[in-house]
Protein backbone atom coordinates (compact mmCIF):
# COMPACT_ATOMS: atom_id res chain seq x y z
CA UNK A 1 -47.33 19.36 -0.07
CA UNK A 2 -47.70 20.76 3.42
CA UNK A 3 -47.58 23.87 4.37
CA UNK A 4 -43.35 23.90 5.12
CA UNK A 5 -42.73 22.32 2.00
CA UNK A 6 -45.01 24.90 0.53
CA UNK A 7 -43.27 27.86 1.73
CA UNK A 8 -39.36 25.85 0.79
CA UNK A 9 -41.33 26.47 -2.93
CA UNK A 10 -41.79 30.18 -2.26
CA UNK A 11 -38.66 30.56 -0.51
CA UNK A 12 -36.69 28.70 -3.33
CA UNK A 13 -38.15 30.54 -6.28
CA UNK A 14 -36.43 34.28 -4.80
CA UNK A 15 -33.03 32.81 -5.39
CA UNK A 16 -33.09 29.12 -6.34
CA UNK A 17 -30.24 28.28 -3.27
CA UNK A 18 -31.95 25.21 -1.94
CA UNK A 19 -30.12 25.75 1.46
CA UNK A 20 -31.25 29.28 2.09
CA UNK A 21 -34.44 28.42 0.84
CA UNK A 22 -34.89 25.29 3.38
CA UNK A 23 -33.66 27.72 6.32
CA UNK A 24 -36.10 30.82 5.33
CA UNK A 25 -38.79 27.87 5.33
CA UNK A 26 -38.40 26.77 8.55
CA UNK A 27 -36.23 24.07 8.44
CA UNK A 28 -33.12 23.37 10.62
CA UNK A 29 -29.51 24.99 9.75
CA UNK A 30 -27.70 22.25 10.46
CA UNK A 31 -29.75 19.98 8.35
CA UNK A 32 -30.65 22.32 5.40
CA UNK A 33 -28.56 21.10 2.71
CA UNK A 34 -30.01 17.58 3.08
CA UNK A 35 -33.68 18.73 3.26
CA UNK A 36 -33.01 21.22 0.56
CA UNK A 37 -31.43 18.15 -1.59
CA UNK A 38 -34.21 15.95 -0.88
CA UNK A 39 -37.18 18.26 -1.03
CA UNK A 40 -36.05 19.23 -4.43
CA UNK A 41 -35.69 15.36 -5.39
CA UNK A 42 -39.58 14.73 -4.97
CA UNK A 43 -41.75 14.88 -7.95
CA UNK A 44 -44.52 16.98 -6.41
CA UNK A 45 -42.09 19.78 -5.52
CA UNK A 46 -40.02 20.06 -8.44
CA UNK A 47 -43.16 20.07 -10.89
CA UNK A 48 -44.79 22.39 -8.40
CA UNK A 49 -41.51 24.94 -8.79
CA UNK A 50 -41.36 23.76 -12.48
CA UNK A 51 -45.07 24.84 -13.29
CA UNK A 52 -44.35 28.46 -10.94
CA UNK A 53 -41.29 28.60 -13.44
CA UNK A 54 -43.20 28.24 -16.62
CA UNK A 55 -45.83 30.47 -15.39
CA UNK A 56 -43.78 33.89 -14.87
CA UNK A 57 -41.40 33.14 -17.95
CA UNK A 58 -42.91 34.04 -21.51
CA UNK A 59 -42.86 31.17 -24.16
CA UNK A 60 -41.81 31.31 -27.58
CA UNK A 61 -45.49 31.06 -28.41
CA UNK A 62 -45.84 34.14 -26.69
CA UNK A 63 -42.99 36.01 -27.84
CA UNK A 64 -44.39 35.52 -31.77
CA UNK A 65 -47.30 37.24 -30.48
CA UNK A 66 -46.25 40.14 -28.94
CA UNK A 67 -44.11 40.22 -31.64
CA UNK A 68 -47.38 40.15 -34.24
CA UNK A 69 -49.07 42.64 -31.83
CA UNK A 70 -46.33 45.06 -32.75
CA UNK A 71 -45.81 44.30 -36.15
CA UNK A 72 -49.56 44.51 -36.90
CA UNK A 73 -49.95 47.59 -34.43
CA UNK A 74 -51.39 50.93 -35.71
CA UNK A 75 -51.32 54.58 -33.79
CA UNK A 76 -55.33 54.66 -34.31
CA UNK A 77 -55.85 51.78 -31.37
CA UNK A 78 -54.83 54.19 -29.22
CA UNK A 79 -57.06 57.42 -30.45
CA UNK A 80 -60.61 57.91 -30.13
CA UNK A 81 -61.28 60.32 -33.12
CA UNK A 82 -64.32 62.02 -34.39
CA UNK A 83 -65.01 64.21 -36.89
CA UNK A 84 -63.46 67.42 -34.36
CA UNK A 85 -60.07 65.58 -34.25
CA UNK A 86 -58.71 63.35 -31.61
CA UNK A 87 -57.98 62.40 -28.32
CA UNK A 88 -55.45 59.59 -27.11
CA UNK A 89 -57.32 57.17 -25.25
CA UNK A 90 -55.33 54.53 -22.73
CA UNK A 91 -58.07 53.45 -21.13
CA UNK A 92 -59.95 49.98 -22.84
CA UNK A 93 -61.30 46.89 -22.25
CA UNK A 94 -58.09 44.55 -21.69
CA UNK A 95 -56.86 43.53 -18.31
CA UNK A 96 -57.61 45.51 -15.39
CA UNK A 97 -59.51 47.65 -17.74
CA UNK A 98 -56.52 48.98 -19.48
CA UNK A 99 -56.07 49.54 -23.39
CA UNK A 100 -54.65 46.01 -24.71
CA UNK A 101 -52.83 47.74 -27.28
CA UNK A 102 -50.69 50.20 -24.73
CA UNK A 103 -47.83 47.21 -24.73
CA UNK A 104 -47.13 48.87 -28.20
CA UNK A 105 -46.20 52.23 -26.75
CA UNK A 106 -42.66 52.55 -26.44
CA UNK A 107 -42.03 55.72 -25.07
CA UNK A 108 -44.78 58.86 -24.13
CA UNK A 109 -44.65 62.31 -22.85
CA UNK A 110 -46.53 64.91 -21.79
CA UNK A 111 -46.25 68.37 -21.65
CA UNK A 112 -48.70 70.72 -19.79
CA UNK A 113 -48.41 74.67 -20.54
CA UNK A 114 -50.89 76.77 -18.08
CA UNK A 115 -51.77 80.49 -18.98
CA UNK A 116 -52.93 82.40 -16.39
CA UNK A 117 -55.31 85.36 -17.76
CA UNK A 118 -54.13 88.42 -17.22
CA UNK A 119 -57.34 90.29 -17.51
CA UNK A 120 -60.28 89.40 -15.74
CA UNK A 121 -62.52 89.22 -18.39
CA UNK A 122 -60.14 86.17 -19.96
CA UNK A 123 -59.58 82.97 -18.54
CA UNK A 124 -56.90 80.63 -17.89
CA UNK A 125 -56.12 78.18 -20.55
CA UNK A 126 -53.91 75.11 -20.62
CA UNK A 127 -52.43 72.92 -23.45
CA UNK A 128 -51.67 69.84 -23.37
CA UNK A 129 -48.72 68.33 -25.53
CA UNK A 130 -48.66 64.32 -25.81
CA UNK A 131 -45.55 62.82 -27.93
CA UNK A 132 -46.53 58.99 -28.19
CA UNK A 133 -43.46 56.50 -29.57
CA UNK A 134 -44.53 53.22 -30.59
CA UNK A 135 -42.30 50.18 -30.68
CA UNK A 136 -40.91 49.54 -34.68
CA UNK A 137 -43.38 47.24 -36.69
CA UNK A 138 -40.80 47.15 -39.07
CA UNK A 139 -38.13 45.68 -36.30
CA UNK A 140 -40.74 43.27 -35.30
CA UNK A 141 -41.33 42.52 -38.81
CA UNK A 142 -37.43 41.23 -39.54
CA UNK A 143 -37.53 39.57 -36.01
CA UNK A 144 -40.05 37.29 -37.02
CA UNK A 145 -38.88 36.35 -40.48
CA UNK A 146 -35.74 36.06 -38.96
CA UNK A 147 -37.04 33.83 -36.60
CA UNK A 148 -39.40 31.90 -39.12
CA UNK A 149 -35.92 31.17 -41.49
CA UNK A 150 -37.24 34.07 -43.73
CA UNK A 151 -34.06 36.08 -43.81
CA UNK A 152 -30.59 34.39 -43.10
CA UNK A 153 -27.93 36.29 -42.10
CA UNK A 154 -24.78 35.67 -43.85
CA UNK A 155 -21.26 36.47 -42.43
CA UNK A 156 -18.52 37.27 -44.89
CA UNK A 157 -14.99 35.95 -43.10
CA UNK A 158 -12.49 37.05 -46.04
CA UNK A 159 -13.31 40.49 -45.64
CA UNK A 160 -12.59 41.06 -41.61
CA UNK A 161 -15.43 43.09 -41.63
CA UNK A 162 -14.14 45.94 -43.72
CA UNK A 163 -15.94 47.39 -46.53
CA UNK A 164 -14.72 45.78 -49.93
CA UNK A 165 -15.92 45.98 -53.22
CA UNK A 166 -17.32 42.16 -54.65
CA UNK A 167 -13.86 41.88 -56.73
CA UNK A 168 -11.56 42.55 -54.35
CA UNK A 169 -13.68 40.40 -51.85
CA UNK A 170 -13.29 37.34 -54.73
CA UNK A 171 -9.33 38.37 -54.90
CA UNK A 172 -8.64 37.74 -51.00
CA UNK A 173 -10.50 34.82 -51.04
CA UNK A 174 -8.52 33.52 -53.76
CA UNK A 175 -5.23 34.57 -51.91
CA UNK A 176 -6.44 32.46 -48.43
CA UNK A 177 -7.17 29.91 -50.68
CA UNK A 178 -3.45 29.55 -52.10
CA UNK A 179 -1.99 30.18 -48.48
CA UNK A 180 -3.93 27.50 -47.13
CA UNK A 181 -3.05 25.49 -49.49
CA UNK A 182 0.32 25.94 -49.41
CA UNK A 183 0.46 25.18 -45.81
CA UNK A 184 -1.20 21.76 -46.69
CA UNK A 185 1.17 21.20 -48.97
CA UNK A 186 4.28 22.44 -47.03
CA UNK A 187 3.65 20.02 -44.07
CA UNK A 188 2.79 17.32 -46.01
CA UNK A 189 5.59 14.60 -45.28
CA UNK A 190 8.78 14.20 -48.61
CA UNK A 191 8.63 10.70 -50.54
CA UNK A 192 11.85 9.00 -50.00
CA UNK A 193 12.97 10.38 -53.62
CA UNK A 194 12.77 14.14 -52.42
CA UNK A 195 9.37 14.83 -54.22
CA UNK A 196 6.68 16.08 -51.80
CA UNK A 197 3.38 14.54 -52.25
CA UNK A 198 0.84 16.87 -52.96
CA UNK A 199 -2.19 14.98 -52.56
CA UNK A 200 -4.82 16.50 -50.51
């Protein structure tokens, strides 16, 4: 690719409008729609958008992971603690040299109280209040079996979603049943002697 055709890629993955993109690139207005059509007909460029595509979205591979990550996370990969307590610790060895395991917080806040002294002899103090929230294991947990085939979730359509006990569940079944059949029945066409033929 040269370097026009290079920047049509850029320009194309903001908003994927091949005409806009061909125009922000360079190219003429009055021809844009063509190149746009026939830039984004040669193999180079589409695998080249294709493989820019694929490398900001997150595969299913990598959903079942962070998904794990959760599932499997504990509150103690984020503390350092010694025998005086604990401390929260963010900082780690992942990327950038964060903590790997803060994509399991879900929520945090702080809260920092300062007393001033009021004598001289004292001296200020400060507290510091951290409320950490971490995503549900157990919601991970049911994603992924759900996702594996682990749990199925069944729908029950005689009960219109309202809350019925198992026997009168079985009873309005029944009912639909009979009306249904009925109907069948009903529009089925007469035999020339006046019976109605009730095979189904």
């Amino acid at each position: 690719m040269n370097n026009k055709q290079e920047a049509f890629v850029n320009e194309y993955l903001k908003d994927h409008n091949g005409t806009q993109a061909a125009i922000r690139a360079g190219y003429s207005k009055r021809t844009a729609r063509t190149i746009a059509s026939q830039l984004l007909a040669k193999l180079d460029i589409s695998e080249a958008i294709r493989a820019r595509i694929a490398d900001k979205t997150m595969q299913s591979d990598e959903v079942l992971t962070r998904l794990a990550d959760i599932a499997r996370g504990d509150i103690t990969d984020l503390m350092d603690i010694t025998s005086m307590g604990f401390t929260i610790d963010l900082t780690g060895d992942g990327e950038n040299g964060k903590n790997p395991n803060t994509k399991l917080i879900k929520k945090i806040k702080q809260k920092v109280t300062t007393f001033i002294a009021k004598k001289e002899s004292d001296e200020d103090r400060e507290i510091v209040e951290t409320e950490i929230e971490l995503y549900s294991a157990q919601e991970a947990l049911n994603t992924i079996a759900k996702l594996n085939g682990m749990i199925v979730e069944k729908m029950d359509v005689t009960s219109k979603g309202e809350k019925v006990t198992p026997n009168e569940n079985y009873n309005r079944g029944i009912s639909e049943l009979a009306v249904a059949l009925r109907e069948i029945i009903s529009g089925q066409d007469a035999e020339p002697d006046g019976n109605v033929d009730t095979a189904i």
